[in-house]
PDB file of N, CA and C in Angstrom:
ATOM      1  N   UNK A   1     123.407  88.552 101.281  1.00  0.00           N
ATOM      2  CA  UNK A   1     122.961  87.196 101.059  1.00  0.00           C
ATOM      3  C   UNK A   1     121.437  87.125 100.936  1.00  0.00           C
ATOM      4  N   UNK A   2     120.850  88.373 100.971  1.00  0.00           N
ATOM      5  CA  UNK A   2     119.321  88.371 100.885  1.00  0.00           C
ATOM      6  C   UNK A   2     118.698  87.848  99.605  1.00  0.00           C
ATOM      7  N   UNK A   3     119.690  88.064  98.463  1.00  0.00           N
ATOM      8  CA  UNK A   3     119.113  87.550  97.267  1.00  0.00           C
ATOM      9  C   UNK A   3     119.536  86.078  96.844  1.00  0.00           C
ATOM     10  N   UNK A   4     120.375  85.114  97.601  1.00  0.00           N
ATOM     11  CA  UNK A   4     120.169  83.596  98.344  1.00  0.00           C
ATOM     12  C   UNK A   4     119.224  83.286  98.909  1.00  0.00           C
ATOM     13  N   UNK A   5     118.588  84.083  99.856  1.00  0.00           N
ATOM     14  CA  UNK A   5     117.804  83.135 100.844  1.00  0.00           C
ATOM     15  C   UNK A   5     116.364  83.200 100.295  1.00  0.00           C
ATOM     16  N   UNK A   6     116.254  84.615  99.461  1.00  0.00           N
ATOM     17  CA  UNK A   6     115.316  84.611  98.067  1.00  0.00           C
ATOM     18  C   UNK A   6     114.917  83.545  97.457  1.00  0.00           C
ATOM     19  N   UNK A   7     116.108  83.231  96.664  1.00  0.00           N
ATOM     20  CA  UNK A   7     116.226  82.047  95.981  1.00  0.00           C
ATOM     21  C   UNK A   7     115.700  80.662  96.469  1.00  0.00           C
ATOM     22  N   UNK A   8     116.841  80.363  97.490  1.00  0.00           N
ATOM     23  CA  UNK A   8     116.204  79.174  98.305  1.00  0.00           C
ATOM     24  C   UNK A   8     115.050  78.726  99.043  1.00  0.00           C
ATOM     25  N   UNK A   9     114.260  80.112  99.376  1.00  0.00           N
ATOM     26  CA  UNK A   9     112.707  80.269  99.835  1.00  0.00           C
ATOM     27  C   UNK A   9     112.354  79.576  98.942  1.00  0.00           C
ATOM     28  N   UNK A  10     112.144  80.266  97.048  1.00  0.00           N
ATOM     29  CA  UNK A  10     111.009  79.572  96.537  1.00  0.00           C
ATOM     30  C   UNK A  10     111.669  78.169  95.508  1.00  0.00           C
ATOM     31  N   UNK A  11     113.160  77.873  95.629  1.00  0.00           N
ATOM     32  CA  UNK A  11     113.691  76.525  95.399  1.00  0.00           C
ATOM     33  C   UNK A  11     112.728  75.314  96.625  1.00  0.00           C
ATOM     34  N   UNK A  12     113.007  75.908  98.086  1.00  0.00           N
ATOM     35  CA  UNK A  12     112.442  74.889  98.905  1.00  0.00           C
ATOM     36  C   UNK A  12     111.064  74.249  98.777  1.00  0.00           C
ATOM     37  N   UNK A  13     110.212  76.273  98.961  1.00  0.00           N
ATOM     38  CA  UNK A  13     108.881  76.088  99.435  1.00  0.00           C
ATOM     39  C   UNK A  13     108.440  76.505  97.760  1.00  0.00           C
ATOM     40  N   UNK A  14     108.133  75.629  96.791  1.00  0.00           N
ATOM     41  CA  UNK A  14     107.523  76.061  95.521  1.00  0.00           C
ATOM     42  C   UNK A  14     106.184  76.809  95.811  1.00  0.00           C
ATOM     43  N   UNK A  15     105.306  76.221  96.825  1.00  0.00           N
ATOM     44  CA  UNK A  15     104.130  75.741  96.942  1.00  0.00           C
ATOM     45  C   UNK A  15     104.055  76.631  97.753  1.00  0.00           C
ATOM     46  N   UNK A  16     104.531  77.957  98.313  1.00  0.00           N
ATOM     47  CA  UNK A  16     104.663  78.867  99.063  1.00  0.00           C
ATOM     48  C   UNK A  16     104.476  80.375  98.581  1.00  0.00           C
ATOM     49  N   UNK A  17     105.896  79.967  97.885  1.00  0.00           N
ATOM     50  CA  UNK A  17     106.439  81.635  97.556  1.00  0.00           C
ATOM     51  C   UNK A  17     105.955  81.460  95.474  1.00  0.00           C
ATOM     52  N   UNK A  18     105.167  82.297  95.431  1.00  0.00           N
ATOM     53  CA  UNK A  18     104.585  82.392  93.864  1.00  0.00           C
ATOM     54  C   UNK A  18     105.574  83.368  92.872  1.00  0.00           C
ATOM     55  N   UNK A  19     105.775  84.663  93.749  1.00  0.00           N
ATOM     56  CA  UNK A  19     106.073  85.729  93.650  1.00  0.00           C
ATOM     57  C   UNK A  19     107.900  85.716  94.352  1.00  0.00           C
ATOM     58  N   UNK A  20     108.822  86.171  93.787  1.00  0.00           N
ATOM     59  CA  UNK A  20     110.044  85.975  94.569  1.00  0.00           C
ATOM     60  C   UNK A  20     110.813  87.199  93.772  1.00  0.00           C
ATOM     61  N   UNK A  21     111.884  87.996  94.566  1.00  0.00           N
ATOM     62  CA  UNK A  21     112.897  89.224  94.219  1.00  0.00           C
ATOM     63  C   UNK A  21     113.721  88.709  94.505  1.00  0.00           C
ATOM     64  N   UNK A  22     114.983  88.352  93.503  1.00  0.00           N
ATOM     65  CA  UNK A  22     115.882  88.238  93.680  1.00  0.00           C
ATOM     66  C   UNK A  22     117.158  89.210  93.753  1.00  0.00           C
ATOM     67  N   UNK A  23     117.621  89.989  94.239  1.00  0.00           N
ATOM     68  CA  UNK A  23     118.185  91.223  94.126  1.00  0.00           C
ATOM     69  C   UNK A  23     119.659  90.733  94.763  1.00  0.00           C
ATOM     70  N   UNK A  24     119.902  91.310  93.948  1.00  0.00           N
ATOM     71  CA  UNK A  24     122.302  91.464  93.882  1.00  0.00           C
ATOM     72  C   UNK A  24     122.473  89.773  94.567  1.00  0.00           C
ATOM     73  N   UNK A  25     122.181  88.696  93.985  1.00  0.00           N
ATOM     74  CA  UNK A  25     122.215  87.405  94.328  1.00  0.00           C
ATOM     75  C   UNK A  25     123.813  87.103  94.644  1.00  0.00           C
ATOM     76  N   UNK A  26     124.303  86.689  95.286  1.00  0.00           N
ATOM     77  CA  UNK A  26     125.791  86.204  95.523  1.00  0.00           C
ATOM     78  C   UNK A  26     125.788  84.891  95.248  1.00  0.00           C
ATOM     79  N   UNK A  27     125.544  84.482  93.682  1.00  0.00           N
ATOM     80  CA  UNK A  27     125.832  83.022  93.258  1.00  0.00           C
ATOM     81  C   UNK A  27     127.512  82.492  92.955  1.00  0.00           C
ATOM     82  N   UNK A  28     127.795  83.484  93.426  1.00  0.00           N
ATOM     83  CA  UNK A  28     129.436  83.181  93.445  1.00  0.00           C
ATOM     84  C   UNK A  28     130.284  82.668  94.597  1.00  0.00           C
ATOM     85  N   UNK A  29     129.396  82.537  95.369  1.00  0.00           N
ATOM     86  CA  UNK A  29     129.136  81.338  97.050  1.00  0.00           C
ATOM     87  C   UNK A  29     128.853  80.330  96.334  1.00  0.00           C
ATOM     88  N   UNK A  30     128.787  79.662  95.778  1.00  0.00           N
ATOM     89  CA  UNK A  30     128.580  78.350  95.575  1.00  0.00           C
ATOM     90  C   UNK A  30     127.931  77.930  94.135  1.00  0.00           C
ATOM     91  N   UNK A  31     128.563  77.187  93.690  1.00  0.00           N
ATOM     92  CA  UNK A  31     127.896  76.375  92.018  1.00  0.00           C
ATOM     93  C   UNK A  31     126.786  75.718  92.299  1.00  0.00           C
ATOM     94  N   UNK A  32     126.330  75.179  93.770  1.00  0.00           N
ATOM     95  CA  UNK A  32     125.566  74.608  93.920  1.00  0.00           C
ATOM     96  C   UNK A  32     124.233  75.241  93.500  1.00  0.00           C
ATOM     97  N   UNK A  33     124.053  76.496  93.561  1.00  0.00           N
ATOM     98  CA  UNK A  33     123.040  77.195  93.322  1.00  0.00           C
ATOM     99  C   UNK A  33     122.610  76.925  91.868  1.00  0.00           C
ATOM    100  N   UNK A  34     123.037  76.554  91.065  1.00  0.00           N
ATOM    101  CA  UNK A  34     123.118  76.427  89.435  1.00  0.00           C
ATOM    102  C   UNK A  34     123.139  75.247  89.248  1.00  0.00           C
ATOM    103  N   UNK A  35     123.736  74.402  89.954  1.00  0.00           N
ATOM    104  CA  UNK A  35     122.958  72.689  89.835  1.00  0.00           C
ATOM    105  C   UNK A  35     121.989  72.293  90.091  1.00  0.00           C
ATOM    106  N   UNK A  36     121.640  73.205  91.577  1.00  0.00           N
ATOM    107  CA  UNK A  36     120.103  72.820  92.446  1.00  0.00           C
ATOM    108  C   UNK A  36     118.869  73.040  91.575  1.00  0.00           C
ATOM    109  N   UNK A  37     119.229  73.995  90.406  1.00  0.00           N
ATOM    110  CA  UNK A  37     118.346  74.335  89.014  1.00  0.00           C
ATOM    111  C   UNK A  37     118.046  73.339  88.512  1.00  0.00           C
ATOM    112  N   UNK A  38     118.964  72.922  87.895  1.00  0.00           N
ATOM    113  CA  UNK A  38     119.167  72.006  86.798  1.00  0.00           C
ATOM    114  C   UNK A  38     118.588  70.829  87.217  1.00  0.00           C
ATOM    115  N   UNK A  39     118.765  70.296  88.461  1.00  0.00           N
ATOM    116  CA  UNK A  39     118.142  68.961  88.958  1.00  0.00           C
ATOM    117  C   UNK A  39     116.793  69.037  89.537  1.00  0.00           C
ATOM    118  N   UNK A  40     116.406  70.519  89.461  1.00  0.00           N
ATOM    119  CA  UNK A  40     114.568  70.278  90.100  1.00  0.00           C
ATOM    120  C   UNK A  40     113.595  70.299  88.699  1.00  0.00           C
ATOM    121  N   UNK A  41     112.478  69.733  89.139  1.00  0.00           N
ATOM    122  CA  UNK A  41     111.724  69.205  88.188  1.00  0.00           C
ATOM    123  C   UNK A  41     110.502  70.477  88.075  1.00  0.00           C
ATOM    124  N   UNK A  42     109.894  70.588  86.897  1.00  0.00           N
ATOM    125  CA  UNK A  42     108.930  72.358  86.945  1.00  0.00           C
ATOM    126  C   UNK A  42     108.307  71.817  88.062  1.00  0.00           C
ATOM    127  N   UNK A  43     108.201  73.388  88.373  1.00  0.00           N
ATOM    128  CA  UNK A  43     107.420  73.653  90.084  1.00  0.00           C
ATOM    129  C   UNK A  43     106.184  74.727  89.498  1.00  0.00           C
ATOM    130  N   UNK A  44     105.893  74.682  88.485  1.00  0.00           N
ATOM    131  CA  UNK A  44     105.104  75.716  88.248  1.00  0.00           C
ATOM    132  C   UNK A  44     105.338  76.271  87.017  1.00  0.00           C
ATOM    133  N   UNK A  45     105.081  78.152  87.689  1.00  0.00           N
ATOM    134  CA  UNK A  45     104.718  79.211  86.390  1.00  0.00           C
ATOM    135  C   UNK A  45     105.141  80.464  88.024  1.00  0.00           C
ATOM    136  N   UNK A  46     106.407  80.234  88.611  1.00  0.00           N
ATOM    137  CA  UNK A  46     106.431  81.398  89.417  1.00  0.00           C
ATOM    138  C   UNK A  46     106.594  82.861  88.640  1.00  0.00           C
ATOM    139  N   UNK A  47     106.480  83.698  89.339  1.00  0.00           N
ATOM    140  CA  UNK A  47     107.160  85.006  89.074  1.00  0.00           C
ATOM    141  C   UNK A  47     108.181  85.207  89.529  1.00  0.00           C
ATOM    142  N   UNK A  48     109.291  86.008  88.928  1.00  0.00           N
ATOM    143  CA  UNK A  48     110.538  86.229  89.720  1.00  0.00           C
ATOM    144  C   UNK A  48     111.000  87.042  88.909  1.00  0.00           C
ATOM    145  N   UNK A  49     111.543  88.248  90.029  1.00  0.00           N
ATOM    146  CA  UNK A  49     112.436  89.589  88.979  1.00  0.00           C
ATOM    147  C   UNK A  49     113.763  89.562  89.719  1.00  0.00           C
ATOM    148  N   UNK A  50     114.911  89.248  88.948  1.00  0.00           N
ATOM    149  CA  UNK A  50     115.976  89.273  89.439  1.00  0.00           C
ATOM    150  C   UNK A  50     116.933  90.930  89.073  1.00  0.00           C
ATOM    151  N   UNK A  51     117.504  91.318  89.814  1.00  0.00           N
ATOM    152  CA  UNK A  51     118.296  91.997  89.257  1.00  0.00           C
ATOM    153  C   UNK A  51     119.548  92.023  90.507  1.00  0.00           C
ATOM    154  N   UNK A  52     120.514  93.283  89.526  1.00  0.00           N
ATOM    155  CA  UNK A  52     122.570  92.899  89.937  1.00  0.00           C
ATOM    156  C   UNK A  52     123.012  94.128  88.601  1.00  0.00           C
ATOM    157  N   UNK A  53     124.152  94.452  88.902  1.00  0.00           N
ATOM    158  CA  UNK A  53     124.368  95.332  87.755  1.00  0.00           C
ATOM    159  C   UNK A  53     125.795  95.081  87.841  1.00  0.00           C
ATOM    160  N   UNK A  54     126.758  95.303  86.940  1.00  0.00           N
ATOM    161  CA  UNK A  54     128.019  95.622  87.021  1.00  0.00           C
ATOM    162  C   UNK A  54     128.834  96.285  88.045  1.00  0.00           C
ATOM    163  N   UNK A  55     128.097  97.032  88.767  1.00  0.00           N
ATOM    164  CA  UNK A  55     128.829  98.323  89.509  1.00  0.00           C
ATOM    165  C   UNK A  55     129.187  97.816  90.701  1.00  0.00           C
ATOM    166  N   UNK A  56     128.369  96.237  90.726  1.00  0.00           N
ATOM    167  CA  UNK A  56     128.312  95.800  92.121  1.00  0.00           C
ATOM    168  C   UNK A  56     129.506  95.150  92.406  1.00  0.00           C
ATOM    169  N   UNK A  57     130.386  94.632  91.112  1.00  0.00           N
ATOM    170  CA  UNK A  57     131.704  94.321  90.948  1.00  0.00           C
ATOM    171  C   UNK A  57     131.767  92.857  90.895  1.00  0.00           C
ATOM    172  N   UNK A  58     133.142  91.606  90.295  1.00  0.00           N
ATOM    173  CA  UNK A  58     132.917  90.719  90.391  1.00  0.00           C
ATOM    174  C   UNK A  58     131.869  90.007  89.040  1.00  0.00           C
ATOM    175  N   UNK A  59     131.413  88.837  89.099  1.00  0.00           N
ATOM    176  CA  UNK A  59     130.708  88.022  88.111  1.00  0.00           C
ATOM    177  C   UNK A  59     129.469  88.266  88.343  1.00  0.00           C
ATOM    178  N   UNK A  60     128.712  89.199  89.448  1.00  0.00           N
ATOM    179  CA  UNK A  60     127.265  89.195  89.879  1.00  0.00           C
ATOM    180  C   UNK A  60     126.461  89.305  88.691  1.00  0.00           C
ATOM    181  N   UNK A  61     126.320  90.261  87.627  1.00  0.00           N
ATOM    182  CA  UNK A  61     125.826  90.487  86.673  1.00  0.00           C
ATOM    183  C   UNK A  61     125.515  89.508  85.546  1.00  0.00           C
ATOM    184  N   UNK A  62     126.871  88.579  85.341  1.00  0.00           N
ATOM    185  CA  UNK A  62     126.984  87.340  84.630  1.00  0.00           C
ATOM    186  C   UNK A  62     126.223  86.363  85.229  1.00  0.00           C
ATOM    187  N   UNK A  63     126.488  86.112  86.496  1.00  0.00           N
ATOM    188  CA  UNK A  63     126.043  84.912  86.962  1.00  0.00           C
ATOM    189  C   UNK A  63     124.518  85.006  87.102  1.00  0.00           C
ATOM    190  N   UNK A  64     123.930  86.113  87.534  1.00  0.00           N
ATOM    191  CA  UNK A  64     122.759  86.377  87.436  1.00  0.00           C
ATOM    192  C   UNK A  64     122.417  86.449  86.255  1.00  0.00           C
ATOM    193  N   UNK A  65     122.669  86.539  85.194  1.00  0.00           N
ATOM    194  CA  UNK A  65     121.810  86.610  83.597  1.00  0.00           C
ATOM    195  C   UNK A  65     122.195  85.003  83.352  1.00  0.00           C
ATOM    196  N   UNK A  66     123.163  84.341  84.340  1.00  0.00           N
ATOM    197  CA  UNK A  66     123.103  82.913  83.923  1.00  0.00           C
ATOM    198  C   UNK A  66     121.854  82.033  84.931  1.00  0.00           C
ATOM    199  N   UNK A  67     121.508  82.032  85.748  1.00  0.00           N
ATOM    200  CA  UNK A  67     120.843  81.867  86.418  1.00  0.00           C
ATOM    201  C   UNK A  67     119.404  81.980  85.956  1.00  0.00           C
ATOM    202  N   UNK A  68     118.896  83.349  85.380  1.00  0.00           N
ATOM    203  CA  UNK A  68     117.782  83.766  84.523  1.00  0.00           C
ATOM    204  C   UNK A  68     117.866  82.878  83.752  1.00  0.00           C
ATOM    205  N   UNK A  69     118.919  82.410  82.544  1.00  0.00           N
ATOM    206  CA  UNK A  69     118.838  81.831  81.649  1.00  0.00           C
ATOM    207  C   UNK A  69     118.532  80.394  81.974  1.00  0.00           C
ATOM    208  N   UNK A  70     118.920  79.763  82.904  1.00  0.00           N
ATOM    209  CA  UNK A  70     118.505  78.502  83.344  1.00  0.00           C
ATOM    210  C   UNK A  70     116.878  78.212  84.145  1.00  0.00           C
ATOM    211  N   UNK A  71     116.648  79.303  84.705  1.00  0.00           N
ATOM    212  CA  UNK A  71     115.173  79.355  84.938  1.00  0.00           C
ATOM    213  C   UNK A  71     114.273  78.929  83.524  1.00  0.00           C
ATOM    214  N   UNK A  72     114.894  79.892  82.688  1.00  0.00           N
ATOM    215  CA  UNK A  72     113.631  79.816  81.663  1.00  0.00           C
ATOM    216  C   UNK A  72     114.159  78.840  80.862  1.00  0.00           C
ATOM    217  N   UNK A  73     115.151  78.123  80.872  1.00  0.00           N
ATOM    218  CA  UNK A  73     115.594  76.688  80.408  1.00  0.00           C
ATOM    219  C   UNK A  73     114.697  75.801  80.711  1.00  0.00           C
ATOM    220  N   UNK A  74     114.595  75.747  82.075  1.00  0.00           N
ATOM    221  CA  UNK A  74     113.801  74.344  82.711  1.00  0.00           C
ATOM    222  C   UNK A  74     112.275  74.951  83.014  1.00  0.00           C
ATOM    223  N   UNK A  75     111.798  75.913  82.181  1.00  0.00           N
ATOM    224  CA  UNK A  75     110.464  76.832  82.072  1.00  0.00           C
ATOM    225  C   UNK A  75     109.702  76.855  83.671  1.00  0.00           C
ATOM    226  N   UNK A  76     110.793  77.482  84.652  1.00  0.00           N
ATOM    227  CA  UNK A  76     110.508  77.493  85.654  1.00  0.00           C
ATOM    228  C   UNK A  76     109.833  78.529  86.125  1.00  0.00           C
ATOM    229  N   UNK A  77     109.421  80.040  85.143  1.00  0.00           N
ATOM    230  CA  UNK A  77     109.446  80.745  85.138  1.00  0.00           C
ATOM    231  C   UNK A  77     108.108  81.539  84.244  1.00  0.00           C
ATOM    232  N   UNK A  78     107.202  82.096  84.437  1.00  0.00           N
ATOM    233  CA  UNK A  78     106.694  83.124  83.416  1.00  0.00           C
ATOM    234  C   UNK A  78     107.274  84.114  83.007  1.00  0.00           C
ATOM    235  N   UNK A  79     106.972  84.272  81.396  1.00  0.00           N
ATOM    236  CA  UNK A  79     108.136  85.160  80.082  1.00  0.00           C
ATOM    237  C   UNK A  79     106.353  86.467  80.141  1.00  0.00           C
ATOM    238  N   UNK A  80     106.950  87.439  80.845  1.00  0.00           N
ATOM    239  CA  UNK A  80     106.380  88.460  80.377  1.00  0.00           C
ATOM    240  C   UNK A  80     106.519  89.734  79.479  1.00  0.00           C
TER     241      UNK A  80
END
């Protein structure tokens, strides 16, 4: 769950965490994680490197390249 509480660090504290790792995220606990996106307003220009691979089993891989994709939807994100 380390790559949740990742998440929710710099969802909470924008104004905190600049820099955030999201690693093997378990967004498959909850949709909420993918709404809580969609309904926050830009917080910035954070950094954030997510990663998850297939091997880890399950939708992790999907849901995480969906997640990415909604970051840089709501340009929550710097494109390096």
């Amino acid at each position: 769950m380390g790559g949740l509480i990742s998440h929710s660090a710099f969802v909470r504290h924008p104004d905190v965490f600049g820099k955030i790792g999201i690693f093997s995220p378990s967004y498959w606990f909850s949709e909420s994680y993918f709404d809580e996106i969609q309904s926050i307003e830009k917080v910035g220009s954070p950094h954030l490197c997510f990663s998850a691979g297939q091997p880890e089993g399950g939708d992790i891989a999907a849901n995480t390249l969906k997640m990415y994709n909604l970051f840089v939807e709501r340009a929550l994100m710097k494109m390096n």
